[in-house]
PDB file of N, CA and C in Angstrom:
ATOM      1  N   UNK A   1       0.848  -1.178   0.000  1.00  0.00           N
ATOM      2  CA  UNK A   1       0.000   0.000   0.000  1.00  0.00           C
ATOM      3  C   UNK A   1       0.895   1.243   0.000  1.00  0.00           C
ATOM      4  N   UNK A   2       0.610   1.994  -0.822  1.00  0.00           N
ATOM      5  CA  UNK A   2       1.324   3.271  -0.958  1.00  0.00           C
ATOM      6  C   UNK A   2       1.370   3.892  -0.076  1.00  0.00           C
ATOM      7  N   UNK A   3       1.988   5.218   0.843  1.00  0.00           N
ATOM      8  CA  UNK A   3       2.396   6.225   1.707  1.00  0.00           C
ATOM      9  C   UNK A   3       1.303   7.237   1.772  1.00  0.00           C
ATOM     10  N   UNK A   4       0.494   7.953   2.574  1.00  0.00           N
ATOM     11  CA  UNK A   4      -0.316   8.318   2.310  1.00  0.00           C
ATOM     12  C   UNK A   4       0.226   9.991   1.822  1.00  0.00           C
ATOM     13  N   UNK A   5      -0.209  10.490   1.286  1.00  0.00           N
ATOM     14  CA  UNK A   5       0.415  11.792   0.682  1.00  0.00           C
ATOM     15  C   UNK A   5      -0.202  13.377   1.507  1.00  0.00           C
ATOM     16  N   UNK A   6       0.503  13.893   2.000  1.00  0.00           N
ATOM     17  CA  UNK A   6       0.062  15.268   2.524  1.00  0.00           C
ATOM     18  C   UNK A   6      -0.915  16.233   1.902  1.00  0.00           C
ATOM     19  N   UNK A   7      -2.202  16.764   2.005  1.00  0.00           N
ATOM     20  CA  UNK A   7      -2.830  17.534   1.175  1.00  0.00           C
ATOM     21  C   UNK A   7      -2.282  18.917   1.443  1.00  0.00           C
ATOM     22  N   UNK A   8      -2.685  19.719   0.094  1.00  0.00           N
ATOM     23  CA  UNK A   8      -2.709  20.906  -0.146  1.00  0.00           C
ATOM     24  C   UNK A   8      -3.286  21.986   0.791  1.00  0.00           C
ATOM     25  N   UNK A   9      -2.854  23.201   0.664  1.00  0.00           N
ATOM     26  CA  UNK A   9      -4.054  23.691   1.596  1.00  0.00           C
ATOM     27  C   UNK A   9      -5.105  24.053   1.019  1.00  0.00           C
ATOM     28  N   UNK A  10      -5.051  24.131  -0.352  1.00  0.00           N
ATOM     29  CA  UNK A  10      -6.548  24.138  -0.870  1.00  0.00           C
ATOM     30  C   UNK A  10      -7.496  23.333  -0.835  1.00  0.00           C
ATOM     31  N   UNK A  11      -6.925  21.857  -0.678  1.00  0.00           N
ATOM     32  CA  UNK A  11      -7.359  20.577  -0.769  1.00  0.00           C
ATOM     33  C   UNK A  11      -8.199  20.270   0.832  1.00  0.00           C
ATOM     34  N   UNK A  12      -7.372  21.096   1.964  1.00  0.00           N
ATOM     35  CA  UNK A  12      -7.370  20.891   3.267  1.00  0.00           C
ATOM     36  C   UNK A  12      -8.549  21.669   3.551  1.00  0.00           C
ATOM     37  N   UNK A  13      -8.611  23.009   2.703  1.00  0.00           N
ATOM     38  CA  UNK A  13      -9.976  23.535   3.010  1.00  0.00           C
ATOM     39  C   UNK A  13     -10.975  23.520   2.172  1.00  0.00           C
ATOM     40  N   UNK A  14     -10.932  22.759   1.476  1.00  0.00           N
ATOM     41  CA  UNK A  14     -12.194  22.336   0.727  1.00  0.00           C
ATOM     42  C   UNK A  14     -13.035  20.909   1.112  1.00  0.00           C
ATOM     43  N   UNK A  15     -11.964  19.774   1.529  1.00  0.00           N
ATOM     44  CA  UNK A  15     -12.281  19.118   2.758  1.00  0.00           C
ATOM     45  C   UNK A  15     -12.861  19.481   3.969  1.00  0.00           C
ATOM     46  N   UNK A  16     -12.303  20.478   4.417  1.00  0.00           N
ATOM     47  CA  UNK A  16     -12.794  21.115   5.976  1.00  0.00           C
ATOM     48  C   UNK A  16     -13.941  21.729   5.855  1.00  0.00           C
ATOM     49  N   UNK A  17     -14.637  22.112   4.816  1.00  0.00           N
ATOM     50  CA  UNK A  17     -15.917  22.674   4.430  1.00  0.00           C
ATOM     51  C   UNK A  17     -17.228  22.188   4.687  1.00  0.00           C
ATOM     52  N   UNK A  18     -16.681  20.729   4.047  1.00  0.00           N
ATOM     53  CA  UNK A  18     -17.845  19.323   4.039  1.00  0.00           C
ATOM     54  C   UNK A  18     -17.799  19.096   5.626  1.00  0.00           C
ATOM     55  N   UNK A  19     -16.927  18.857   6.539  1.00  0.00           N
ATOM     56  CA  UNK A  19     -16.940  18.823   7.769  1.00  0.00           C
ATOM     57  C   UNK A  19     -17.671  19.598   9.190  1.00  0.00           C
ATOM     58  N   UNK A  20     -18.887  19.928   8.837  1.00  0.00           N
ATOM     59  CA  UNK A  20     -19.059  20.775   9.859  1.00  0.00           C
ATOM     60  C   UNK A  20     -18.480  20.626  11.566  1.00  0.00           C
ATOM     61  N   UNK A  21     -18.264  21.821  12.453  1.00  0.00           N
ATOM     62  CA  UNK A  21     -18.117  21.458  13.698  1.00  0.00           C
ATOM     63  C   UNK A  21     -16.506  21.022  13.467  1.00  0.00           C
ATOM     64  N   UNK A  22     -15.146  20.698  12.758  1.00  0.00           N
ATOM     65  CA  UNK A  22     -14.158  20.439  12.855  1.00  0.00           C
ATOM     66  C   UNK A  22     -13.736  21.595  12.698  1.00  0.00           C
ATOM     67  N   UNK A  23     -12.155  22.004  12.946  1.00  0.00           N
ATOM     68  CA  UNK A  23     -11.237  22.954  12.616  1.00  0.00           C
ATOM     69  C   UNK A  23     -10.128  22.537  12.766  1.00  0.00           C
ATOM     70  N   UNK A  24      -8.873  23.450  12.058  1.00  0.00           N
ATOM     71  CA  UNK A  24      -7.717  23.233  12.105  1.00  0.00           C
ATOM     72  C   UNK A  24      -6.823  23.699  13.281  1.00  0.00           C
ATOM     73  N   UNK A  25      -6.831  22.945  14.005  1.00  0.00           N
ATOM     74  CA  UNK A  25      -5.706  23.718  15.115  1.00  0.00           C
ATOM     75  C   UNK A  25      -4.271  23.145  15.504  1.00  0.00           C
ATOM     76  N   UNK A  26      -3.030  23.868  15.336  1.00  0.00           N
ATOM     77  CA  UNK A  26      -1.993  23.220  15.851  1.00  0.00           C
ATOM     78  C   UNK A  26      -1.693  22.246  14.308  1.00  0.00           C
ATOM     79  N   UNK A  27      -2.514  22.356  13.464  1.00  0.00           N
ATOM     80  CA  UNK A  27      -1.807  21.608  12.167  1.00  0.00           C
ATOM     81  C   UNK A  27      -2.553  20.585  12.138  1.00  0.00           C
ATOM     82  N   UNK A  28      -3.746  20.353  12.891  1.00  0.00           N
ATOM     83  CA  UNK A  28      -4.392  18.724  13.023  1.00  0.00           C
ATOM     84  C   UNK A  28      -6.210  19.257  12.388  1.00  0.00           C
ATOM     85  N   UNK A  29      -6.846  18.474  12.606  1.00  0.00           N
ATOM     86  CA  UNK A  29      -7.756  18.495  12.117  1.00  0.00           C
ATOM     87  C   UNK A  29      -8.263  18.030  13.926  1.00  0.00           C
ATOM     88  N   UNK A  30      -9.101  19.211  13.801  1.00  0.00           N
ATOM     89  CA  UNK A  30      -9.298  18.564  15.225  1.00  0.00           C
ATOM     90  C   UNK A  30     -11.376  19.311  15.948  1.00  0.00           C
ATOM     91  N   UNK A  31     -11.799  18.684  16.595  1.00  0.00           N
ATOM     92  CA  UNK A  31     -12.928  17.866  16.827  1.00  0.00           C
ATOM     93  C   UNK A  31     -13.380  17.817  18.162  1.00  0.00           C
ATOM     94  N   UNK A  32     -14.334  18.234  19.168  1.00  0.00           N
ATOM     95  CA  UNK A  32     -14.704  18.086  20.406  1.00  0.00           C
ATOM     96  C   UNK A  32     -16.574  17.319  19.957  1.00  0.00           C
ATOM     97  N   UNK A  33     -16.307  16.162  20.349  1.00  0.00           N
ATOM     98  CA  UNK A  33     -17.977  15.621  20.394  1.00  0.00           C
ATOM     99  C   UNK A  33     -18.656  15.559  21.742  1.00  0.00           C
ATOM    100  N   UNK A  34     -19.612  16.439  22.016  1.00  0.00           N
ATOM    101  CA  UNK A  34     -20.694  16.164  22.956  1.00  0.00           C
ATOM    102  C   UNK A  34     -21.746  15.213  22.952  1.00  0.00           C
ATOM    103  N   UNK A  35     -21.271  14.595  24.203  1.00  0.00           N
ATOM    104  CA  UNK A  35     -22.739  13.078  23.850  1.00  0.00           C
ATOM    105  C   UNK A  35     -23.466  13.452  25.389  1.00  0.00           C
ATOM    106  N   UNK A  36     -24.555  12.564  25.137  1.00  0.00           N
ATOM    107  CA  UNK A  36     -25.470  12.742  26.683  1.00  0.00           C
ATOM    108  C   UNK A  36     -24.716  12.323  27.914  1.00  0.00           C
ATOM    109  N   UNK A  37     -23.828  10.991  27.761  1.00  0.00           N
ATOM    110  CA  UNK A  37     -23.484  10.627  28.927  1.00  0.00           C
ATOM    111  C   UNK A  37     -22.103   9.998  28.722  1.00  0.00           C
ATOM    112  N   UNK A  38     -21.658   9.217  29.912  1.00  0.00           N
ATOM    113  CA  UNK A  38     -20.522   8.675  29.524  1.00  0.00           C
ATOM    114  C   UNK A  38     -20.498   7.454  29.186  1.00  0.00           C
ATOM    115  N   UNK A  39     -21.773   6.522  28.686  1.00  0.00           N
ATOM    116  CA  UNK A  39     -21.838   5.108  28.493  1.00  0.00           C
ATOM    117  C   UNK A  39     -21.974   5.708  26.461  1.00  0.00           C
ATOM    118  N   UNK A  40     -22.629   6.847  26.061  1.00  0.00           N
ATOM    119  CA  UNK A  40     -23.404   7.240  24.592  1.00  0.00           C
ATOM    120  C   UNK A  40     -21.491   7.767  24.302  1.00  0.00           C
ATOM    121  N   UNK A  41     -20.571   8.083  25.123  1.00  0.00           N
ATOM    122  CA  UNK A  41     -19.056   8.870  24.894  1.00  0.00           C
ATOM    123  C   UNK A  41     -18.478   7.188  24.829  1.00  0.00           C
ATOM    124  N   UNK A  42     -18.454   6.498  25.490  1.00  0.00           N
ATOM    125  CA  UNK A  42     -17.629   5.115  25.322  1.00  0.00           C
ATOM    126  C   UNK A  42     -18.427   4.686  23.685  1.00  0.00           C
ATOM    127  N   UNK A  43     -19.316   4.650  23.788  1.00  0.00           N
ATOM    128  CA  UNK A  43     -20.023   3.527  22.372  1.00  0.00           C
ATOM    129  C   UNK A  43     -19.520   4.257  21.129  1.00  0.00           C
ATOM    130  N   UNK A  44     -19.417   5.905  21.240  1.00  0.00           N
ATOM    131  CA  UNK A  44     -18.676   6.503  20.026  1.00  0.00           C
ATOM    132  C   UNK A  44     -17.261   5.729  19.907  1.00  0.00           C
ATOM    133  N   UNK A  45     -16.645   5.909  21.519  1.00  0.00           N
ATOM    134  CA  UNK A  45     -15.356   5.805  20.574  1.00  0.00           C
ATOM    135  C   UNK A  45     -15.082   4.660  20.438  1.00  0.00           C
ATOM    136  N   UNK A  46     -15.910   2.852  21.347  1.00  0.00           N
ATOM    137  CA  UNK A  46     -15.449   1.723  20.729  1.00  0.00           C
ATOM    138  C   UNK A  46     -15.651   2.061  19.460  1.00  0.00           C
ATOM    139  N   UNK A  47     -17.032   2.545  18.873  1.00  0.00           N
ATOM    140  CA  UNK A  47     -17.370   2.490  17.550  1.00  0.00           C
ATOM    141  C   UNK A  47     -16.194   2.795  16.281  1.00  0.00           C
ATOM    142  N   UNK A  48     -15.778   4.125  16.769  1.00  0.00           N
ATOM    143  CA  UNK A  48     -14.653   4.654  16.095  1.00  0.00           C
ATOM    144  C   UNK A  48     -13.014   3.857  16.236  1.00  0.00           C
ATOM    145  N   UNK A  49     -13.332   3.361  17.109  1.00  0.00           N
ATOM    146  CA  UNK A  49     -12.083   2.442  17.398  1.00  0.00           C
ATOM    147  C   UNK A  49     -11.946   1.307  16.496  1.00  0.00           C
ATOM    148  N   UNK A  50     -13.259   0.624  16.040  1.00  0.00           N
ATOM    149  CA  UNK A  50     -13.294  -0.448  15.005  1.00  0.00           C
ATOM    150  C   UNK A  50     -13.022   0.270  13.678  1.00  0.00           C
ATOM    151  N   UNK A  51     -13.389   1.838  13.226  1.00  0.00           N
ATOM    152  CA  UNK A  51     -13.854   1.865  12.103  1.00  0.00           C
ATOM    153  C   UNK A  51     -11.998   2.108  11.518  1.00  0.00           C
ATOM    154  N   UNK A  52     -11.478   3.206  12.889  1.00  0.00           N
ATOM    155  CA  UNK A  52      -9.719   3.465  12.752  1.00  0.00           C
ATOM    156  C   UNK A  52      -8.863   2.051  12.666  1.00  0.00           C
ATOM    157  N   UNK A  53      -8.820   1.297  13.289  1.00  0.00           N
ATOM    158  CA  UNK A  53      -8.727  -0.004  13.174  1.00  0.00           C
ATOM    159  C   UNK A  53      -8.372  -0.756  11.801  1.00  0.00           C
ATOM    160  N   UNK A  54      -9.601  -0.489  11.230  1.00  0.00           N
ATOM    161  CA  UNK A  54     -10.025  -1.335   9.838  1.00  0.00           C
ATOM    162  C   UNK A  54      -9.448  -0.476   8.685  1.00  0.00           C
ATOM    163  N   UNK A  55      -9.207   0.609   9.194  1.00  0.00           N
ATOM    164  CA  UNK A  55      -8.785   1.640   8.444  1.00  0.00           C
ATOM    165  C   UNK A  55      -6.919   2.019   8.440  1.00  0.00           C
ATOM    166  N   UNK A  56      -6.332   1.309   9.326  1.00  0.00           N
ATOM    167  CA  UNK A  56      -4.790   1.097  10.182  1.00  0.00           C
ATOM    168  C   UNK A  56      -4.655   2.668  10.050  1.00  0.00           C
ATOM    169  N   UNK A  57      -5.421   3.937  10.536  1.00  0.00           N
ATOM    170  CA  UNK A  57      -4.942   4.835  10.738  1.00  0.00           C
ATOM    171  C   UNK A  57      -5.973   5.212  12.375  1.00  0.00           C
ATOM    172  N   UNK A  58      -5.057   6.097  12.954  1.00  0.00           N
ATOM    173  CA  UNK A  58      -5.642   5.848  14.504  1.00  0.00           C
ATOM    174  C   UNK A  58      -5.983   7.506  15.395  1.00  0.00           C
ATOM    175  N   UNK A  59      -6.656   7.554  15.869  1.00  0.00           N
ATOM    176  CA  UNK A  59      -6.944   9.006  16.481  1.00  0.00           C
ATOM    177  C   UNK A  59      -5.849   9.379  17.418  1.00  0.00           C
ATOM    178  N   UNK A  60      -5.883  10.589  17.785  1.00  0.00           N
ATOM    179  CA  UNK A  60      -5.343  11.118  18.693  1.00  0.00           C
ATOM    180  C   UNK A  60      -6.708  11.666  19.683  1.00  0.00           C
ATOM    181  N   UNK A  61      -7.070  11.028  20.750  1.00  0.00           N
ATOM    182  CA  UNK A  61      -7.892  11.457  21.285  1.00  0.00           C
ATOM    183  C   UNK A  61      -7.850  11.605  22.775  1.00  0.00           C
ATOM    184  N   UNK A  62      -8.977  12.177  23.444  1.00  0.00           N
ATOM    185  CA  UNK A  62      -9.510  11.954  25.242  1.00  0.00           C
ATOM    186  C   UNK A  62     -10.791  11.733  25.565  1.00  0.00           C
ATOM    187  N   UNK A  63     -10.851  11.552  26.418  1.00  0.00           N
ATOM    188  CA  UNK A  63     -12.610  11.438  26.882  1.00  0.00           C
ATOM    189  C   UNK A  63     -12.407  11.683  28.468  1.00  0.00           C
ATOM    190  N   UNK A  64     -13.379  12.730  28.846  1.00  0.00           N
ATOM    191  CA  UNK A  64     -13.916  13.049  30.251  1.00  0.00           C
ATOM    192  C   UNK A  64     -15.497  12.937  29.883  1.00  0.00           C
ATOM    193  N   UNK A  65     -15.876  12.157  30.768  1.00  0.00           N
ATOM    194  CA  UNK A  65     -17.449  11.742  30.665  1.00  0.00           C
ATOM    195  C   UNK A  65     -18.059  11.808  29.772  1.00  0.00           C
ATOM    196  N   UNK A  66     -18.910  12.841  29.109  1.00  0.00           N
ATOM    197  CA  UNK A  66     -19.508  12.951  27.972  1.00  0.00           C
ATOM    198  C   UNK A  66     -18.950  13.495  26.737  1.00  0.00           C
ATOM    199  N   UNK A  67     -17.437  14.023  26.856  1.00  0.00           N
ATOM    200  CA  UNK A  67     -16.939  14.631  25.849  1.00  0.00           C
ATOM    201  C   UNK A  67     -15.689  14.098  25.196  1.00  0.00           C
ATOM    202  N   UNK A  68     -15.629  14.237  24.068  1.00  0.00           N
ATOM    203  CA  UNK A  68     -14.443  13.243  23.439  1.00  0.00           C
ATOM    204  C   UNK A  68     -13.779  14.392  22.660  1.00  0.00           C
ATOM    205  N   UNK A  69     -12.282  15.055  22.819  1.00  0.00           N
ATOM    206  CA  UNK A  69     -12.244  15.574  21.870  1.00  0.00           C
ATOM    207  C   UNK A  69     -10.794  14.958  21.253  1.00  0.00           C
ATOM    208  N   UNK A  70     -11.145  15.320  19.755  1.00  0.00           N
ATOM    209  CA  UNK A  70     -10.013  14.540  18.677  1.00  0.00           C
ATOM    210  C   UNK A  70      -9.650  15.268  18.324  1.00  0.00           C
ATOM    211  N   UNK A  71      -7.648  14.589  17.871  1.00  0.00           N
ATOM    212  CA  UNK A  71      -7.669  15.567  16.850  1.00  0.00           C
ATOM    213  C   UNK A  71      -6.582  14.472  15.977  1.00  0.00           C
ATOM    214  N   UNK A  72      -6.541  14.418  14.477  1.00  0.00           N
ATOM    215  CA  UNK A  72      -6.217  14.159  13.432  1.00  0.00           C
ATOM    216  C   UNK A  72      -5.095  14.632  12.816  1.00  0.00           C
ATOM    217  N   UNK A  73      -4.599  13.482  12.306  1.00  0.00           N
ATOM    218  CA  UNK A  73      -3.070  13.698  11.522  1.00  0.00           C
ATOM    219  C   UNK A  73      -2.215  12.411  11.004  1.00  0.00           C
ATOM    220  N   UNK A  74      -1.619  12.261   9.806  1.00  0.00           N
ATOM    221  CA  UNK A  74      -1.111  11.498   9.535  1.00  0.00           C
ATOM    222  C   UNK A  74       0.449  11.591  10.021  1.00  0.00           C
ATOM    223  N   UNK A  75       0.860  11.519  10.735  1.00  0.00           N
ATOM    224  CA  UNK A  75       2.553  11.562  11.349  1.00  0.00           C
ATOM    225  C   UNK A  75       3.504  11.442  10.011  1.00  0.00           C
ATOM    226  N   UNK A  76       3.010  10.162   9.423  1.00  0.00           N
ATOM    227  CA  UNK A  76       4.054   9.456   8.490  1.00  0.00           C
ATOM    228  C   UNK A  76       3.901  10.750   7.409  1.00  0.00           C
ATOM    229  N   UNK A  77       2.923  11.521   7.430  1.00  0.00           N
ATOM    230  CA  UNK A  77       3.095  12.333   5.885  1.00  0.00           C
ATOM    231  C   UNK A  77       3.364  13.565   6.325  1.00  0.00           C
ATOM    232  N   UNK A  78       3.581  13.689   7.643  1.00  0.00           N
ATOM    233  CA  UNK A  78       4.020  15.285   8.478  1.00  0.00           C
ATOM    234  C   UNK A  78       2.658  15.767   8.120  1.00  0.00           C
ATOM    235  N   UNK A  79       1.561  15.852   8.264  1.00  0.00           N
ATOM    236  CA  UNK A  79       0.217  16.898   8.170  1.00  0.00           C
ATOM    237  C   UNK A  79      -0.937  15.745   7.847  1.00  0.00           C
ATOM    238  N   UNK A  80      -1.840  16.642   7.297  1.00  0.00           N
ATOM    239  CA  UNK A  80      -3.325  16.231   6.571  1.00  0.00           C
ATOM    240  C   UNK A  80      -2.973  15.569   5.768  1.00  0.00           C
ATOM    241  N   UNK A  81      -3.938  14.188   5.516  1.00  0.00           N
ATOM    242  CA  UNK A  81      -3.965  13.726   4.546  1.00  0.00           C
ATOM    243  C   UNK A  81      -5.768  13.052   4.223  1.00  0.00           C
ATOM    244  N   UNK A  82      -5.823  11.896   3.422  1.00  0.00           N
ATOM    245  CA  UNK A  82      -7.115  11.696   2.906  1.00  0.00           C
ATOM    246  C   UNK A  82      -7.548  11.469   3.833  1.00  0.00           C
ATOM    247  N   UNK A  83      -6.689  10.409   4.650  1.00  0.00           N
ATOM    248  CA  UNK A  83      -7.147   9.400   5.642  1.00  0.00           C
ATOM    249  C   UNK A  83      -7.506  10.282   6.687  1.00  0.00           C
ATOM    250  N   UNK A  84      -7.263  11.428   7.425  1.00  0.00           N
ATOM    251  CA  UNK A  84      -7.841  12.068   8.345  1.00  0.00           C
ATOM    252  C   UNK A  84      -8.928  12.700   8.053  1.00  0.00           C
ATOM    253  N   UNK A  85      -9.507  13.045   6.839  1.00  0.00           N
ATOM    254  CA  UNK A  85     -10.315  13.490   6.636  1.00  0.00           C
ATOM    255  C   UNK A  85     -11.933  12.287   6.466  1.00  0.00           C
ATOM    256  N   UNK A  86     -10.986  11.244   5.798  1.00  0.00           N
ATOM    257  CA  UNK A  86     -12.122   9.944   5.284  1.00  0.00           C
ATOM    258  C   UNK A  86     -12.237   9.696   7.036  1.00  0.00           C
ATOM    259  N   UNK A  87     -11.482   9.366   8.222  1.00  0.00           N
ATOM    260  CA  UNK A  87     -11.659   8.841   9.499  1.00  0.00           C
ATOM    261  C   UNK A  87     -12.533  10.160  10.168  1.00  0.00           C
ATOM    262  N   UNK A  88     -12.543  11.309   9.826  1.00  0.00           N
ATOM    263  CA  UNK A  88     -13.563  12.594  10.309  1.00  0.00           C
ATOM    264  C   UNK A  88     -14.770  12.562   9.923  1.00  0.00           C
ATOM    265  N   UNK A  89     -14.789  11.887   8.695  1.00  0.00           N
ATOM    266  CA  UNK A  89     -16.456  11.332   8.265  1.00  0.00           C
ATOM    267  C   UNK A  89     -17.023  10.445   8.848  1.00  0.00           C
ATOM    268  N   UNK A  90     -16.042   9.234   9.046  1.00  0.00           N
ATOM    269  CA  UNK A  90     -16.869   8.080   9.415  1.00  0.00           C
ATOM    270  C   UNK A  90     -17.377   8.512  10.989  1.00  0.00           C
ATOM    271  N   UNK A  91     -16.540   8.959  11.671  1.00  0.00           N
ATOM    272  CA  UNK A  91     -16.447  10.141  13.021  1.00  0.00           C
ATOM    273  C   UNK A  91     -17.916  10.514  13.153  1.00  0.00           C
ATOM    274  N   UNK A  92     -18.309  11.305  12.195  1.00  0.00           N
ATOM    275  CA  UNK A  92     -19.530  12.534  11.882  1.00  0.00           C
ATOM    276  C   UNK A  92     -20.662  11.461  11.912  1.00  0.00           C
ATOM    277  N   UNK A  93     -20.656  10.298  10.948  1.00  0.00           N
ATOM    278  CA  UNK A  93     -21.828   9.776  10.679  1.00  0.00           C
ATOM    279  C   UNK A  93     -21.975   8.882  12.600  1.00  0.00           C
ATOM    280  N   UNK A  94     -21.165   8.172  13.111  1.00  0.00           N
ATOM    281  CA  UNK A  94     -21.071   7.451  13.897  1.00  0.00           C
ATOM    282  C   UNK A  94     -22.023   8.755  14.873  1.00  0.00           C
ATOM    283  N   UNK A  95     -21.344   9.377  15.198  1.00  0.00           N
ATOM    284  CA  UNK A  95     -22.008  10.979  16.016  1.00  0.00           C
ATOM    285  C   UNK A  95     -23.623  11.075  15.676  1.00  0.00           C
ATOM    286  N   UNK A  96     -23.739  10.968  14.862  1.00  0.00           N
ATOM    287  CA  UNK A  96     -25.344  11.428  14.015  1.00  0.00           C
ATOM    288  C   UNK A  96     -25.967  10.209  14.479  1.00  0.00           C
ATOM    289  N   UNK A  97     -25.561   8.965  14.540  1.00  0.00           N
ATOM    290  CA  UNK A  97     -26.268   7.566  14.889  1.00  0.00           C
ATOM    291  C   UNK A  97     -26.680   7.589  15.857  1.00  0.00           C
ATOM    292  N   UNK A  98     -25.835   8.529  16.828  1.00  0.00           N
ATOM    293  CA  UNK A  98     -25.910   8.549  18.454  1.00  0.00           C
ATOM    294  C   UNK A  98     -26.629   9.234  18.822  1.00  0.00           C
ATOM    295  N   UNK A  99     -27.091  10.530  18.150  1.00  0.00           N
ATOM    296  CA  UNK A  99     -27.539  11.509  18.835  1.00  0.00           C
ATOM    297  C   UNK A  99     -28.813  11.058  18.717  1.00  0.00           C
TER     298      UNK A  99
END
């Protein structure tokens, strides 16, 4: 499998568009999710844990009770790449299931 490749910053904000609720901070793509409780904050992130997993790219995250916040980056490509953006979707929809 090929290296994943660093996006543009045009590329980075035309991605970040489709994303509502994300922003760029510190160079990451980064994310605070509010859930009702802390059992609806665990089921996001096993959830997201299978989807990063299946995907061999992995969050940078925390969780205090109901809040999870992420943030995104490919190390190996020094910045943004597809894969943080494709793992911010699957993110979004998993979020929307929950609420």
């Amino acid at each position: 499998m090929a290296a994943p490749t660093k996006l543009a910053e045009a590329e980075v904000a035309a991605r970040l568009a489709k994303l509502p609720g994300w922003t760029i901070e510190g160079g990451k793509l980064h994310r605070a999710f509010v859930f009702r409780d802390f059992v609806e904050a665990w089921s996001f992130m096993s959830g997201v844990a299978l989807a990063a997993e299946s995907m061999g790219h992995h969050p940078e995250w925390s969780n205090v009770w109901n809040r999870v916040n992420v943030d995104l980056t490919t190390h190996d490509a020094g910045g943004l790449t597809a894969l943080d953006f494709d793992l911010a979707a699957r993110m979004q929809a998993l979020a929307a299931r929950l609420a």
